[in-house]
C-alpha atoms as a PDB file:
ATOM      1  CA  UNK A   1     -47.136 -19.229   9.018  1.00  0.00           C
ATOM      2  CA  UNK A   2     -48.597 -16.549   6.391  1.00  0.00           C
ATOM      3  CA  UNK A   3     -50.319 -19.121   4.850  1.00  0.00           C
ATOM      4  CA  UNK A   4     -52.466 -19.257   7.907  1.00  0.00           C
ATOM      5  CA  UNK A   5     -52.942 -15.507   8.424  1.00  0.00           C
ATOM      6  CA  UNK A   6     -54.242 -15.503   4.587  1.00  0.00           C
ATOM      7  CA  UNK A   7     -56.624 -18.299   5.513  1.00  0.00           C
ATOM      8  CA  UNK A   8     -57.801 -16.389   8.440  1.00  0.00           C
ATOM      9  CA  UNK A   9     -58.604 -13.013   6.006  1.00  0.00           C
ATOM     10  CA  UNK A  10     -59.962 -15.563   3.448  1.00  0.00           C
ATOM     11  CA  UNK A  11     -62.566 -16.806   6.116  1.00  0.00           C
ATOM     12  CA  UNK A  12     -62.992 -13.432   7.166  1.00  0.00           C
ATOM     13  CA  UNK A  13     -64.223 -12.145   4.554  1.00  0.00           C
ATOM     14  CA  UNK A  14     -66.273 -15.030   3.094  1.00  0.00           C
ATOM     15  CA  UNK A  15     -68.210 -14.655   6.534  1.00  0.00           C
ATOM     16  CA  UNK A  16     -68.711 -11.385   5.700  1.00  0.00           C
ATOM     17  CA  UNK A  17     -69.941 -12.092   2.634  1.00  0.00           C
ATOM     18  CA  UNK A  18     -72.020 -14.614   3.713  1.00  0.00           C
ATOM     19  CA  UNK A  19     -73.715 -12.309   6.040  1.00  0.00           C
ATOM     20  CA  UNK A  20     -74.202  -9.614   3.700  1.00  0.00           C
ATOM     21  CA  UNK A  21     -76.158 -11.902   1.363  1.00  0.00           C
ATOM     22  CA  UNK A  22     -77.980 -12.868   4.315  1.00  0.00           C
ATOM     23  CA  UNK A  23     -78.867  -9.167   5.164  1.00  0.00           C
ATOM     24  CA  UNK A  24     -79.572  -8.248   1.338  1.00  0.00           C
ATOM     25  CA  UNK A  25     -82.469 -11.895   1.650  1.00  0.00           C
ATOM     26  CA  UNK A  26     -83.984 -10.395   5.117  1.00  0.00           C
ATOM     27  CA  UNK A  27     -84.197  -6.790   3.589  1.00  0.00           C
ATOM     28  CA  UNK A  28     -85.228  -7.529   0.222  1.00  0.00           C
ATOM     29  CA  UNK A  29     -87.887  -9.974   2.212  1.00  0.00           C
ATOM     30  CA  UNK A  30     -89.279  -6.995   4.754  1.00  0.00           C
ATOM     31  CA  UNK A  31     -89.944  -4.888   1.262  1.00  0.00           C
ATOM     32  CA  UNK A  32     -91.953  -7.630   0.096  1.00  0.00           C
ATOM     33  CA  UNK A  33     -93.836  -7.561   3.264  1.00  0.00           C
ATOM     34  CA  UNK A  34     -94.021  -3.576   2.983  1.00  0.00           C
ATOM     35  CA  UNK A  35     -95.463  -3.812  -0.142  1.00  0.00           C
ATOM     36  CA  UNK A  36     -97.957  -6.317   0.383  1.00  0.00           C
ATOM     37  CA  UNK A  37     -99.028  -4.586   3.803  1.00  0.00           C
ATOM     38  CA  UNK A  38     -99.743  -1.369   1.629  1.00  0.00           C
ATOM     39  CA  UNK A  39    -101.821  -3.293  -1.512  1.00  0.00           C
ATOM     40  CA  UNK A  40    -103.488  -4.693   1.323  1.00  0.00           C
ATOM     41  CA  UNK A  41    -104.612  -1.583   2.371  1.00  0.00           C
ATOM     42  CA  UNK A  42    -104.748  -0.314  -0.816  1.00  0.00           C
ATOM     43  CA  UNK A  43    -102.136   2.313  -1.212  1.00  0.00           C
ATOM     44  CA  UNK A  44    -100.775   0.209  -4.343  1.00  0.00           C
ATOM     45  CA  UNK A  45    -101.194  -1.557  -6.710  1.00  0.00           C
ATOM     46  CA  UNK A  46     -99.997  -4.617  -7.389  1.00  0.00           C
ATOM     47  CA  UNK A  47     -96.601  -5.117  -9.193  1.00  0.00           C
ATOM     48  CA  UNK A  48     -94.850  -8.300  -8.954  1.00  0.00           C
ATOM     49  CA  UNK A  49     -96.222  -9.931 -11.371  1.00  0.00           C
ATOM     50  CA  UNK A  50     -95.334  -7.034 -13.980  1.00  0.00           C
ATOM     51  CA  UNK A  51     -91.683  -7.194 -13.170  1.00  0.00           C
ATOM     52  CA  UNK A  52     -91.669 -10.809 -13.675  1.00  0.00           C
ATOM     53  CA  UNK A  53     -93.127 -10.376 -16.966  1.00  0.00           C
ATOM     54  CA  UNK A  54     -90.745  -7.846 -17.827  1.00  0.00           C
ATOM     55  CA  UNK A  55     -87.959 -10.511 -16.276  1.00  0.00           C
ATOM     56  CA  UNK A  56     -88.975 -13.734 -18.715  1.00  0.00           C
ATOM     57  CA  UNK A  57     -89.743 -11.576 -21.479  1.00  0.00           C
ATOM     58  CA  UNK A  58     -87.680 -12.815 -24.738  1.00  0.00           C
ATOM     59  CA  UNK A  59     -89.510 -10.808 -27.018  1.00  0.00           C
ATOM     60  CA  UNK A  60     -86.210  -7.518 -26.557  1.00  0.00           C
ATOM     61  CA  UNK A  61     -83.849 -11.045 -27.515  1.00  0.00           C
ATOM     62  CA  UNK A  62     -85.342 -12.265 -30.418  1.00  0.00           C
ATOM     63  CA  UNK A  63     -85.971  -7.973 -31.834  1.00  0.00           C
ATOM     64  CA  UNK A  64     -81.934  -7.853 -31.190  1.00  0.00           C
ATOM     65  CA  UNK A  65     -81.166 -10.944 -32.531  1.00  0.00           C
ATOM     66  CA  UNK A  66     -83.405 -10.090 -35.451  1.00  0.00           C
ATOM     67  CA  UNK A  67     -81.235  -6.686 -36.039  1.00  0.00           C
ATOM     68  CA  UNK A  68     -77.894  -8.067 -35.262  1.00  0.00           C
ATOM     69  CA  UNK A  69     -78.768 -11.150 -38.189  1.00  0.00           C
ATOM     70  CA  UNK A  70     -77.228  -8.475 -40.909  1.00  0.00           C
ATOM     71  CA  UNK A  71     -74.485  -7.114 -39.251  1.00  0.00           C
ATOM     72  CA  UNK A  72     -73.277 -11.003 -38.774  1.00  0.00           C
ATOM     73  CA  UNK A  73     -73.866 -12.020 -42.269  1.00  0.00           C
ATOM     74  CA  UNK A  74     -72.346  -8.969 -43.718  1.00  0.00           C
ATOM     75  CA  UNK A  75     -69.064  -9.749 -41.624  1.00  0.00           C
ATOM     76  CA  UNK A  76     -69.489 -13.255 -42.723  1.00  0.00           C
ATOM     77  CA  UNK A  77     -69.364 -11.891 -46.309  1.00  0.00           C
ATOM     78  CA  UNK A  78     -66.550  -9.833 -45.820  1.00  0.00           C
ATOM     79  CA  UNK A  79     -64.135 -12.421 -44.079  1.00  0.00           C
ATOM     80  CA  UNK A  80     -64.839 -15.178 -46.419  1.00  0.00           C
ATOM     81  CA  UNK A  81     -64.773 -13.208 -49.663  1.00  0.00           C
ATOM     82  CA  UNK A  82     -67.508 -14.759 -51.061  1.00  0.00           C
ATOM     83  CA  UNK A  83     -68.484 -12.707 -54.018  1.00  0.00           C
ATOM     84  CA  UNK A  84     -71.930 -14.138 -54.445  1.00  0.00           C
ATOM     85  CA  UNK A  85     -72.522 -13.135 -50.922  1.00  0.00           C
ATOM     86  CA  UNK A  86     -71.461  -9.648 -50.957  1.00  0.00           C
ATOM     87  CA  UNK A  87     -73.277  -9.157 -54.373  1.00  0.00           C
ATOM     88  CA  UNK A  88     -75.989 -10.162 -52.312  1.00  0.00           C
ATOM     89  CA  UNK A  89     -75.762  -7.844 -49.170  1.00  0.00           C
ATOM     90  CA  UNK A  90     -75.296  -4.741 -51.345  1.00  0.00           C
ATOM     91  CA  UNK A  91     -78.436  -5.653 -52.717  1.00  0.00           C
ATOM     92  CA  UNK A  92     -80.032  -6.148 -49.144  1.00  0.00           C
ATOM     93  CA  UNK A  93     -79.017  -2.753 -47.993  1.00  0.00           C
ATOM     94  CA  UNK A  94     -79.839  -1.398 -51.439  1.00  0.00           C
ATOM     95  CA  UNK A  95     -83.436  -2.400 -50.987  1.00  0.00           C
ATOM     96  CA  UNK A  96     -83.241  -1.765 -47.244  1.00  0.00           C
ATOM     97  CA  UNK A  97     -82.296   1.819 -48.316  1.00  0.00           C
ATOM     98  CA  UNK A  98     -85.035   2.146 -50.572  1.00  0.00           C
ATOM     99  CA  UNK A  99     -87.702   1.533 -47.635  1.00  0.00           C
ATOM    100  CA  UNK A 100     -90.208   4.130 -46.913  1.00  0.00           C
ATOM    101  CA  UNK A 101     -89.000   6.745 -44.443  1.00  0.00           C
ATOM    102  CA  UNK A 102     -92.236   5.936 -42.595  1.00  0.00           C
ATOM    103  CA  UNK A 103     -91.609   2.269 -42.440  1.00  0.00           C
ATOM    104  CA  UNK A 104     -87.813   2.909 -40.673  1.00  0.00           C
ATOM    105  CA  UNK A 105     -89.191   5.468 -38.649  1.00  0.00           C
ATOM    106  CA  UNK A 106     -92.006   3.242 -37.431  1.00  0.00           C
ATOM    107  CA  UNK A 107     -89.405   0.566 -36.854  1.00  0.00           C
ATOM    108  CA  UNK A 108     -86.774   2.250 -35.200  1.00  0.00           C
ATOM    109  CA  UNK A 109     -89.397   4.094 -32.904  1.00  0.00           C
ATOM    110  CA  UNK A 110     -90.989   0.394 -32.039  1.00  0.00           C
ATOM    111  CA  UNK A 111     -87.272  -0.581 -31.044  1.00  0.00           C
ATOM    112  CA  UNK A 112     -86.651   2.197 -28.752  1.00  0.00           C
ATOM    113  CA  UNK A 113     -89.648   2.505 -27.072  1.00  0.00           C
ATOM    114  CA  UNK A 114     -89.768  -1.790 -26.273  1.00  0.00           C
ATOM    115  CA  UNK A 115     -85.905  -1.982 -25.526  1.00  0.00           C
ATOM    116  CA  UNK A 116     -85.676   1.065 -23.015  1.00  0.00           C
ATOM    117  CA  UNK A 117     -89.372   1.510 -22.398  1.00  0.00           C
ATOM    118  CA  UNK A 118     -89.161   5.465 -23.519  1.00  0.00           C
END
């Protein structure tokens, strides 16, 4: 018998769920209509096609792949104790050390500014 009053809440609540997602498509379609009712009368400009720009964009992936590359290898170094390989990361960060103050400025400044669009 509780099986059937936790099968009841269960369907409950998946038709509440159900309708929520339901309200969220109706609402999120009446913005779209907002929106497109005030380009066409030209109180703004057009977005969408920005924000799905921003949405396929893989250029932030590939920048934080690109800077997470030496943190992996370095821990790769580290657990295998491969002394060729750790020879070889000291002398990455060595020369990565050495770069201009300019250059890592530039760099982490490009980083910030395309990652959390400051």
């Amino acid at each position: 018998m509780a099986w059937f009053g936790l099968a009841k809440i269960a369907l409950q609540a998946g038709g509440k769920l159900y309708a929520n997602r339901q309200r969220t498509k109706m609402a999120m379609s009446d913005a779209r209509l907002m929106h497109a009712e005030r380009m066409a009368r030209g109180e703004e400009q057009y977005q969408g096609k920005l924000l799905e720009a921003r949405q396929n964009d893989w250029k932030d992936e590939i920048v934080l792949g690109i800077l997470t590359l030496p943190i992996i290898v370095l821990a790769w170094s580290v657990w295998t104790e491969d002394p060729e390989a750790m020879r070889k990361i000291e002398i990455f960060f060595e020369y990565f050390s050495n770069l201009p103050k300019w250059f890592t400025n530039l760099w982490i400044k490009t980083i910030f500014q395309k990652r959390w669009k400051c």
